[in-house]
Protein backbone atom coordinates (compact mmCIF):
# COMPACT_ATOMS: atom_id res chain seq x y z
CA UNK A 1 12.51 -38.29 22.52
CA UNK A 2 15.07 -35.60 22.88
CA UNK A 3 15.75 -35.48 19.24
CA UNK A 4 12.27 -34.93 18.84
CA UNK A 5 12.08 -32.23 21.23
CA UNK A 6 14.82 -30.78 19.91
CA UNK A 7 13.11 -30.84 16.47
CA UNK A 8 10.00 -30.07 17.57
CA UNK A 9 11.75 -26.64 19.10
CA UNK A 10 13.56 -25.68 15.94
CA UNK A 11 10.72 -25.55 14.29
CA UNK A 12 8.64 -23.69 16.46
CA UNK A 13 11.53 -21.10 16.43
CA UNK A 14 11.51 -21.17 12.62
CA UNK A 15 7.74 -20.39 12.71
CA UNK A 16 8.07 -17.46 15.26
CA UNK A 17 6.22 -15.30 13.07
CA UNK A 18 3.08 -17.32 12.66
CA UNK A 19 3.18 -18.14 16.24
CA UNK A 20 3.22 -14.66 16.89
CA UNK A 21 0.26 -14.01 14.86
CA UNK A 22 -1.24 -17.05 16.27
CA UNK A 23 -1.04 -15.36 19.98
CA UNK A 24 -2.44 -11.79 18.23
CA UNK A 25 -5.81 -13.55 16.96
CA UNK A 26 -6.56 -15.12 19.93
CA UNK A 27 -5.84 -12.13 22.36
CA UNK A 28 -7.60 -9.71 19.68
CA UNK A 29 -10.70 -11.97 19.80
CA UNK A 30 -10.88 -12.53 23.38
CA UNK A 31 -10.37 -8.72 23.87
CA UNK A 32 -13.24 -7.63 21.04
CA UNK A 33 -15.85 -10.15 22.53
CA UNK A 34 -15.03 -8.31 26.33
CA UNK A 35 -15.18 -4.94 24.97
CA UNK A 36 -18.81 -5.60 23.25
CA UNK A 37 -20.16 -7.28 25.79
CA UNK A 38 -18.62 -4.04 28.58
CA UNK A 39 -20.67 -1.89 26.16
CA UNK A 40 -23.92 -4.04 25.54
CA UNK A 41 -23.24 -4.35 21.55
CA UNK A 42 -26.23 -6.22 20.25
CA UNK A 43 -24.37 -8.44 18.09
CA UNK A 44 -20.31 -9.40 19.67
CA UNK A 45 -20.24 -11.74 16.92
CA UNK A 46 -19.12 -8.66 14.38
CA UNK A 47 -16.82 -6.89 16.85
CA UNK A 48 -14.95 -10.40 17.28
CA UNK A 49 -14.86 -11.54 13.12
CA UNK A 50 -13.36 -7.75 12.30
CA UNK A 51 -10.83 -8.14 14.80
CA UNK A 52 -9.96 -11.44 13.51
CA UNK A 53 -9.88 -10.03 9.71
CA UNK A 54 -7.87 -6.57 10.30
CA UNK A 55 -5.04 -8.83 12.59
CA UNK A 56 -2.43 -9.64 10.20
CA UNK A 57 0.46 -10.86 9.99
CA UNK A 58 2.40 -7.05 10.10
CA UNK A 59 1.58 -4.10 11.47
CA UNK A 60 1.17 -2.20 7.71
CA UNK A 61 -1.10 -5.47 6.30
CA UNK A 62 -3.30 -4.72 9.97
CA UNK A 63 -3.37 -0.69 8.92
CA UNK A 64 -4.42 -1.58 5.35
CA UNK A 65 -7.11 -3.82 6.85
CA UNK A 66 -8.55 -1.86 8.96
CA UNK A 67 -8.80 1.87 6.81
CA UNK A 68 -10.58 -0.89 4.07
CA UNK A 69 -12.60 -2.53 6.78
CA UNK A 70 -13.62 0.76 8.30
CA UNK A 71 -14.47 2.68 5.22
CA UNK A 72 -16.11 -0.20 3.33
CA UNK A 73 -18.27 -0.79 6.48
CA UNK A 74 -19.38 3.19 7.42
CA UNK A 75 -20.15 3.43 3.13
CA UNK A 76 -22.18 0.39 2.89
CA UNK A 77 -24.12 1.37 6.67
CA UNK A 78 -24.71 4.46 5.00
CA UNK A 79 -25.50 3.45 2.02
CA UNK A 80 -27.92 0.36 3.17
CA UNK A 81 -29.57 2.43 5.70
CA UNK A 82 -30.54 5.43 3.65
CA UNK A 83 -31.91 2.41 1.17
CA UNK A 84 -33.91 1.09 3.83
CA UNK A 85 -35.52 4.21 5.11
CA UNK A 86 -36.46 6.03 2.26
CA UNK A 87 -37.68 3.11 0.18
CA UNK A 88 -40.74 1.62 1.35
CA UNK A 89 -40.55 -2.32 1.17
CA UNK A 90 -43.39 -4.19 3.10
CA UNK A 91 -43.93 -6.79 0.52
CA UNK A 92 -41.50 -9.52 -0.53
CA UNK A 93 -41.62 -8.15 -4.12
CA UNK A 94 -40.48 -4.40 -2.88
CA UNK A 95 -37.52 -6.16 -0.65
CA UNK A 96 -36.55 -7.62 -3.48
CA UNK A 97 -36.14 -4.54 -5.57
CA UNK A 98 -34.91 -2.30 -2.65
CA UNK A 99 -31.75 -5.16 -2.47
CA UNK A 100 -31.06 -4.73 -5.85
CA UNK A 101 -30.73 -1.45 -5.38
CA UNK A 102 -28.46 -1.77 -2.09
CA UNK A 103 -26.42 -4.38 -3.90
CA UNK A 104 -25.89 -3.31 -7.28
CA UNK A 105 -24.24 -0.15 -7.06
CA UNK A 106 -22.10 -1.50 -3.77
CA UNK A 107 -21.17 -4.46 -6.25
CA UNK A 108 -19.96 -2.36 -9.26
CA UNK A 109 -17.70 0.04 -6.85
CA UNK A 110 -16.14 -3.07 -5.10
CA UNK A 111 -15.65 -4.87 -8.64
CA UNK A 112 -13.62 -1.41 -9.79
CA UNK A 113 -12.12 -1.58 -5.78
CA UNK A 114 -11.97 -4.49 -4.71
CA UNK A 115 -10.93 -3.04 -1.22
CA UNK A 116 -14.43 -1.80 -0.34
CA UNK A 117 -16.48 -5.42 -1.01
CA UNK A 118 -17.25 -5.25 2.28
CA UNK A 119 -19.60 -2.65 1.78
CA UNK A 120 -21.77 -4.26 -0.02
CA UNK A 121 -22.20 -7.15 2.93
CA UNK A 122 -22.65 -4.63 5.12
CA UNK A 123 -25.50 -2.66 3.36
CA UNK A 124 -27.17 -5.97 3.09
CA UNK A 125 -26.97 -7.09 6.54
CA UNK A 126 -28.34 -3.51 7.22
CA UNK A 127 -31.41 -4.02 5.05
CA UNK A 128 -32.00 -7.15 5.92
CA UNK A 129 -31.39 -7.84 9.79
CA UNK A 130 -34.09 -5.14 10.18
CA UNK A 131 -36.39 -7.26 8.43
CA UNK A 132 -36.29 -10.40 9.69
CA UNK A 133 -36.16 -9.21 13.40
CA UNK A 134 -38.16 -6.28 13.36
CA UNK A 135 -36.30 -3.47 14.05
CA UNK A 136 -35.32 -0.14 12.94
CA UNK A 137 -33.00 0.06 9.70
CA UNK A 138 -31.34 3.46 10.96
CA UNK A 139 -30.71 1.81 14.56
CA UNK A 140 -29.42 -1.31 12.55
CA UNK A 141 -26.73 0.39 10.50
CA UNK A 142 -25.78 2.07 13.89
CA UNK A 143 -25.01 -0.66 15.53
CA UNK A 144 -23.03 -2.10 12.65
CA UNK A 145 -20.90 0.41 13.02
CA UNK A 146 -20.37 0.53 16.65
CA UNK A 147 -19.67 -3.32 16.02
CA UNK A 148 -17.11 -3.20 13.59
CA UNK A 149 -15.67 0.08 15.36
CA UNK A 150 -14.61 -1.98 17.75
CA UNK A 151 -13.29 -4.87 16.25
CA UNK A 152 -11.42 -2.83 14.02
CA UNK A 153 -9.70 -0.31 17.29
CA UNK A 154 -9.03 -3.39 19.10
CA UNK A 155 -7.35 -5.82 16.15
CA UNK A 156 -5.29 -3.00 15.01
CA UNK A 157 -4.51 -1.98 18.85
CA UNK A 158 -3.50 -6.28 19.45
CA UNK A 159 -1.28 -5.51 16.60
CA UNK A 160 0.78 -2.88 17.91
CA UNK A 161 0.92 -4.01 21.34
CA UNK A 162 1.28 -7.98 21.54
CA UNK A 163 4.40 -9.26 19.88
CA UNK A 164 4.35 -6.65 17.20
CA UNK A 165 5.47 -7.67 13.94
CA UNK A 166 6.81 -5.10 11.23
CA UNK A 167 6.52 -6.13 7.68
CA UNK A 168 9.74 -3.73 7.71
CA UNK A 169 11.70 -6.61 9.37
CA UNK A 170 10.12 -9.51 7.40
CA UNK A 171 12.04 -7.85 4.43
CA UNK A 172 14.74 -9.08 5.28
CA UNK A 173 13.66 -12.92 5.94
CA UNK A 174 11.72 -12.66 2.56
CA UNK A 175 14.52 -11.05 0.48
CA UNK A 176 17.18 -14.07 2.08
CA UNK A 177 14.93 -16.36 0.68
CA UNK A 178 14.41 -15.37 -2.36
CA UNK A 179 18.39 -15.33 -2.77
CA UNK A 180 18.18 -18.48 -1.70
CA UNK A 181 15.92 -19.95 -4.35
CA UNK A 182 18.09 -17.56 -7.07
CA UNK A 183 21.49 -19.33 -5.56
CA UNK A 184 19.46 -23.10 -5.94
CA UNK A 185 18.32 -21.99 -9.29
CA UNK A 186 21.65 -20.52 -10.67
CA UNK A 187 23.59 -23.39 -9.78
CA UNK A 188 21.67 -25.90 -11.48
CA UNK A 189 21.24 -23.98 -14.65
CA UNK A 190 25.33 -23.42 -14.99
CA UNK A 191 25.37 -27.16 -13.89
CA UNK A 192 23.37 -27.84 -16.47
CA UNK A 193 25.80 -26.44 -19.43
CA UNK A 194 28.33 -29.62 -18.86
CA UNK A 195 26.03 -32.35 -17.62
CA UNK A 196 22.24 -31.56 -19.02
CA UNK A 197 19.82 -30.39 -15.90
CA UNK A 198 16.89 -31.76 -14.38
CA UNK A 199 13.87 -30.05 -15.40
CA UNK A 200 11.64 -31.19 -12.97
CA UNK A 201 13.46 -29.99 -10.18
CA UNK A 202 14.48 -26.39 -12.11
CA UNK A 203 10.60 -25.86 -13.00
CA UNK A 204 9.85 -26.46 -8.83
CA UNK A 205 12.52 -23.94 -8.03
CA UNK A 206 11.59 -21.17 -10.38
CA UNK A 207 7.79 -21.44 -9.22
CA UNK A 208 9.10 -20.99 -5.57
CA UNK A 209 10.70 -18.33 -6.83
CA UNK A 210 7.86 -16.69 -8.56
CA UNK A 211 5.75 -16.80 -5.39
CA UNK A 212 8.36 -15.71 -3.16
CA UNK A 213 8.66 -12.71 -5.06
CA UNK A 214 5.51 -11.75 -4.93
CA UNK A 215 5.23 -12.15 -1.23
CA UNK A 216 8.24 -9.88 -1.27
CA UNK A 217 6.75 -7.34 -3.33
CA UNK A 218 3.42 -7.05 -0.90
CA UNK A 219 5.66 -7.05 2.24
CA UNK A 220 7.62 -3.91 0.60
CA UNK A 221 4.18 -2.42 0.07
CA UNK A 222 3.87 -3.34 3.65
CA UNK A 223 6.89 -1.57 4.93
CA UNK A 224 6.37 1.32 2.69
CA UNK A 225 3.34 2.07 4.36
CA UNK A 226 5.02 2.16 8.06
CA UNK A 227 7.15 4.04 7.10
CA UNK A 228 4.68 6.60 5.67
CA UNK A 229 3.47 5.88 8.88
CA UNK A 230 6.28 6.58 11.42
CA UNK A 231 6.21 3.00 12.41
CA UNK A 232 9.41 1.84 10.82
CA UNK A 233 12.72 3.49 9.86
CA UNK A 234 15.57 2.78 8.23
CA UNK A 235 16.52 2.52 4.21
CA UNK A 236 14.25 2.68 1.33
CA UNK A 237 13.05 -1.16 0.73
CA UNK A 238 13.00 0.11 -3.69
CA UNK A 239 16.96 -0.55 -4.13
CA UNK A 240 16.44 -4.13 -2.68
CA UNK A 241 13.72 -5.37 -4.46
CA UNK A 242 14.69 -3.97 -7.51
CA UNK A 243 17.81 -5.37 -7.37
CA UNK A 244 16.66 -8.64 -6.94
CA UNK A 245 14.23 -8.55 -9.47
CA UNK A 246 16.70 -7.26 -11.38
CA UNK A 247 18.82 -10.51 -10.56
CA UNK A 248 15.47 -12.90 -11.11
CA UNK A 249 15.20 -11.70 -14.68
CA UNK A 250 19.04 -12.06 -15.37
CA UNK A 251 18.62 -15.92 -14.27
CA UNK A 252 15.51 -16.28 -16.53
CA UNK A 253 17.94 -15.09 -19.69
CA UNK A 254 20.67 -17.52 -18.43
CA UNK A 255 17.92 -20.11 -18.18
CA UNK A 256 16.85 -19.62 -21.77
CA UNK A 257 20.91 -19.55 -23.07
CA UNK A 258 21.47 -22.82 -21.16
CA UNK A 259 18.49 -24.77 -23.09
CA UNK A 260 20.82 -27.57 -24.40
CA UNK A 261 24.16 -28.30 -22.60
CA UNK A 262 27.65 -26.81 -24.68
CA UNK A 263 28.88 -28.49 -27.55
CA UNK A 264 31.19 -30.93 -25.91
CA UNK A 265 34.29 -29.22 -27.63
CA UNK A 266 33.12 -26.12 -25.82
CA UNK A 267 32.36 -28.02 -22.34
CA UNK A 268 36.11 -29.23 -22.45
CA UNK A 269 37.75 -25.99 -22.74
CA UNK A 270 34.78 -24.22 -20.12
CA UNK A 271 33.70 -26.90 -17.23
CA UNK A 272 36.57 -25.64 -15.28
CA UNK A 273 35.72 -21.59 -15.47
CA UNK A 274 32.00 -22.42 -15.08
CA UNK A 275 32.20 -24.78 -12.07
CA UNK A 276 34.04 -22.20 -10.44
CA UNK A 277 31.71 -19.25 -11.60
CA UNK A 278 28.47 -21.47 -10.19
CA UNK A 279 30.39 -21.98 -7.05
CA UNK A 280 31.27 -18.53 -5.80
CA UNK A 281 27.98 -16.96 -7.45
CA UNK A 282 26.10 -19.20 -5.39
CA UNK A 283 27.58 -19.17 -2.38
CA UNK A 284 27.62 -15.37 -2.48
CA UNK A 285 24.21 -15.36 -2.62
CA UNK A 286 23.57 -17.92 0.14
CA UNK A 287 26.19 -15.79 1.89
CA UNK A 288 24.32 -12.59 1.30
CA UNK A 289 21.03 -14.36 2.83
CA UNK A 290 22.27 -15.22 5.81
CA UNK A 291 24.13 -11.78 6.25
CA UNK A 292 20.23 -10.11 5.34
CA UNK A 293 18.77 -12.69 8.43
CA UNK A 294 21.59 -11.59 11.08
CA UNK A 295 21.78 -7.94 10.11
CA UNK A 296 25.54 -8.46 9.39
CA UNK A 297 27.47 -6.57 6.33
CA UNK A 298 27.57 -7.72 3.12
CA UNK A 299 30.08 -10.44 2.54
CA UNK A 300 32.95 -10.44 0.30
CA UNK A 301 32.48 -10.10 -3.82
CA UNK A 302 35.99 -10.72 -4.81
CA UNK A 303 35.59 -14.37 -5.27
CA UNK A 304 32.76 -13.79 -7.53
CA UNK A 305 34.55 -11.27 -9.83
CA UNK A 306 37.93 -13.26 -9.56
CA UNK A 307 35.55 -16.12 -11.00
CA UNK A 308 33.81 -14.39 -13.80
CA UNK A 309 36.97 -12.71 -14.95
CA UNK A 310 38.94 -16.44 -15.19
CA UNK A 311 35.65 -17.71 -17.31
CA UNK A 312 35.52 -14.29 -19.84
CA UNK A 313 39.57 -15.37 -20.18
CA UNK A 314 38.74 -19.12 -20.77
CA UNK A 315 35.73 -17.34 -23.71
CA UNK A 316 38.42 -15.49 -25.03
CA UNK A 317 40.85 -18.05 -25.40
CA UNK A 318 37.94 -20.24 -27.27
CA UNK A 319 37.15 -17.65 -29.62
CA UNK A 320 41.09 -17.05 -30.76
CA UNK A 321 41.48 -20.18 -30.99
CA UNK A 322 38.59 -20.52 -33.50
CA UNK A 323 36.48 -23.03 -31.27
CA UNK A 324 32.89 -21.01 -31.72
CA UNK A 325 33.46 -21.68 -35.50
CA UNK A 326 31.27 -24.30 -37.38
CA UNK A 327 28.77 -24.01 -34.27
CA UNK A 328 25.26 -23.76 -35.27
CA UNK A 329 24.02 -20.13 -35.46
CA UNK A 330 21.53 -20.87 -32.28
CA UNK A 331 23.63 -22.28 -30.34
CA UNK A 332 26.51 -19.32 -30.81
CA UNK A 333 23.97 -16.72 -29.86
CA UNK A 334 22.89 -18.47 -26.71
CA UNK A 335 26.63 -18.78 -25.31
CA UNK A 336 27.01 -15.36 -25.91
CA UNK A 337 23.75 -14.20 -24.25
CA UNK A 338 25.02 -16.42 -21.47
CA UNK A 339 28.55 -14.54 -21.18
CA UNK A 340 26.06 -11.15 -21.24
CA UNK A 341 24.35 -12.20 -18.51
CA UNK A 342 26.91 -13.05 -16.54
CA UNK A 343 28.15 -9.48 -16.84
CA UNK A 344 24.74 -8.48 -15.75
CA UNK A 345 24.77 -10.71 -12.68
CA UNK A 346 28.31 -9.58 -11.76
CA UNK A 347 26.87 -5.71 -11.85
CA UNK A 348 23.81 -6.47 -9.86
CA UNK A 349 25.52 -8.44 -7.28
CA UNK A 350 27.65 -4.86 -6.74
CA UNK A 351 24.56 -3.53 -6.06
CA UNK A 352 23.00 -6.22 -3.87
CA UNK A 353 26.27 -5.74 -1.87
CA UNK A 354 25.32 -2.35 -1.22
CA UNK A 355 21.92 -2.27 -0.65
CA UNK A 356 23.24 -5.23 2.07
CA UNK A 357 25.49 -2.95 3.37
CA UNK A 358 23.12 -0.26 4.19
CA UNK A 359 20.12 -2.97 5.39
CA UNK A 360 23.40 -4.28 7.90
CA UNK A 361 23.35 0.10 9.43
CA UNK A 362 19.72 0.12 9.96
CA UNK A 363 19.58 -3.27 11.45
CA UNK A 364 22.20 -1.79 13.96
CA UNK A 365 20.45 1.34 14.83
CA UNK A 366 17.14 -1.19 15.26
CA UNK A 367 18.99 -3.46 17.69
CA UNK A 368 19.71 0.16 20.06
CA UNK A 369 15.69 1.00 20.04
CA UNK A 370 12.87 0.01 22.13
CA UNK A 371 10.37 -2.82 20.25
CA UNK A 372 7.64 -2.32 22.79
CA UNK A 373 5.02 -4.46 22.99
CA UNK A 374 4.23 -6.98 25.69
């Protein structure tokens, strides 16, 4: 039972961030329905469902959300009102031609912006609320407004206030695991030149890897924005994801030189140098992941570059000693292109280490400021 517990608790901890968003929705909901009902909103129901879509997981996802929310919802009120009060439509035949021509134009701007669909939901709910309850268009669209007004102020205020959470600071958690995958990855694909590889498993990993990227990628986009913002400080989040990228595409070219595993006269000679270029590689990046999670400095390179420099010996040796000779032409050019991007790897490690380096500042000037919230 205490095992349990004790699982049960480590995860939690490991999920703080979707707990925390967990705790947002609810207290963003609770707070929109309140707030309608205080002001007599005819319909709560939309003041609660925009808080619940502009609360997200960081505070630059919940700014995005709401600027879309709020400018797709005023257009397509505007838009579906002015429909509804200059057209006349007191036949079914006339609504149906006054909503194609709410929906049709509100349709081809979202499909070019996919940002603003919700204007074209909202022009219809604006033409056709009116209709089936009998009220007035122009006092319909007004109160769709004053609806999602407030679902939008109060979701976006929830987000700054309860257990804030800065897509600025998630960078870090999604950049250590994306190492992660790259270290996983890397060390099966260098495994793979002496003892063949699993594919199965390698396929799995670089699909994680693929995803977690892109996750990456939106939560820079994220940050980027809080910092245009005010709301975050620190270094530019470009250097890191570039770099990483950079070091994504360099295990994609080692993937596609370590097809087949060495010629066995060539695995001899290079098992050594290669085990012990996989180790340190790949504990320097698990290394560098858990230094990005704790906000500590970069760790040590030299083991890395100590390795790579014994395995370009060990390739030199092979080649005056005539080894590569006799090797089909394929398989020559893919242990070269492995040996290139090794070099490539070694470079952009030197500048993961610094873009670690100055992540490991900013996470110290963080830990001296005031998070707010409650």
């Amino acid at each position: 039972m205490i095992a349990f517990i004790k699982r049960s608790g480590a995860w939690l901890i490991s999920r703080k961030v979707e707990l925390g968003l967990g705790l947002r929705v609810t207290v963003a909901a609770l707070s929109a329905l309140a707030i309608a009902l205080a002001f007599g909103l005819k319909l709560p129901l939309w003041a609660v469902l925009t808080s619940l879509i502009v609360t997200q997981m960081s505070v630059g996802r919940s700014l995005k959300a709401t600027r879309d929310y709020l400018i797709g919802t005023v257009g397509g009120a505007i838009y579906g009102g002015a429909v509804a009060v200059l057209v006349p439509h007191t036949g079914e035949s006339a609504l149906l031609a006054v909503l194609v021509m709410a929906v049709a134009p509100l349709a081809f701007i979202a499909a070019i912006n996919p940002s603003l669909n919700v204007a074209t939901v909202t022009a219809i709910i604006v033409l056709l609320l009116p209709a089936m309850s009998h009220s007035n268009p122009l006092d319909s669209a007004i109160d769709r407004i004053l609806e999602v007004t407030v679902g939008a102020i109060t979701g976006l205020a929830v987000s700054f206030l309860v257990l804030p959470s800065r897509a600025y600071s998630q960078i870090r958690l999604g950049a250590a695991r994306v190492l992660e995958l790259l270290a996983a990855v890397l060390n099966e694909l260098l495994s793979g030149l002496t003892r063949g590889r699993d594919n199965d498993a390698l396929h799995a990993l670089q699909d994680g890897i693929g995803t977690a990227i892109a996750a990456l990628n939106a939560l820079g986009i994220e940050a980027e924005r809080e910092r245009a913002a005010k709301l975050s400080s620190g270094p530019d989040t470009g250097p890191l994801l570039r770099t990483i990228l950079r070091l994504r595409h360099d295990i994609v070219i080692i993937g596609r030189a370590s097809v087949v595993p060495l010629p066995v006269e060539l695995q001899t000679r290079l098992a050594t140098p290669l085990a012990a270029v996989s180790s340190a590689t790949t504990e320097y990046l698990k290394s560098t992941a858990a230094a990005l999670r704790n906000g500590r400095g970069a760790p040590a390179i030299w083991p890395v570059q100590s390795a790579l420099e014994a395995y370009a010996s060990a390739v030199a040796t092979v080649r005056s000693e005539g080894l590569t000779r006799g090797i089909a032409g394929d398989v020559v050019e893919r242990f070269y292109a492995l040996g290139f991007s090794l070099e490539q790897v070694r470079q952009n490690l030197k500048d993961l280490e610094r873009c670690v380096s100055d992540w490991s500042e900013s996470a110290g000037v963080a830990a001296t400021e005031p998070t707010g919230g409650i």
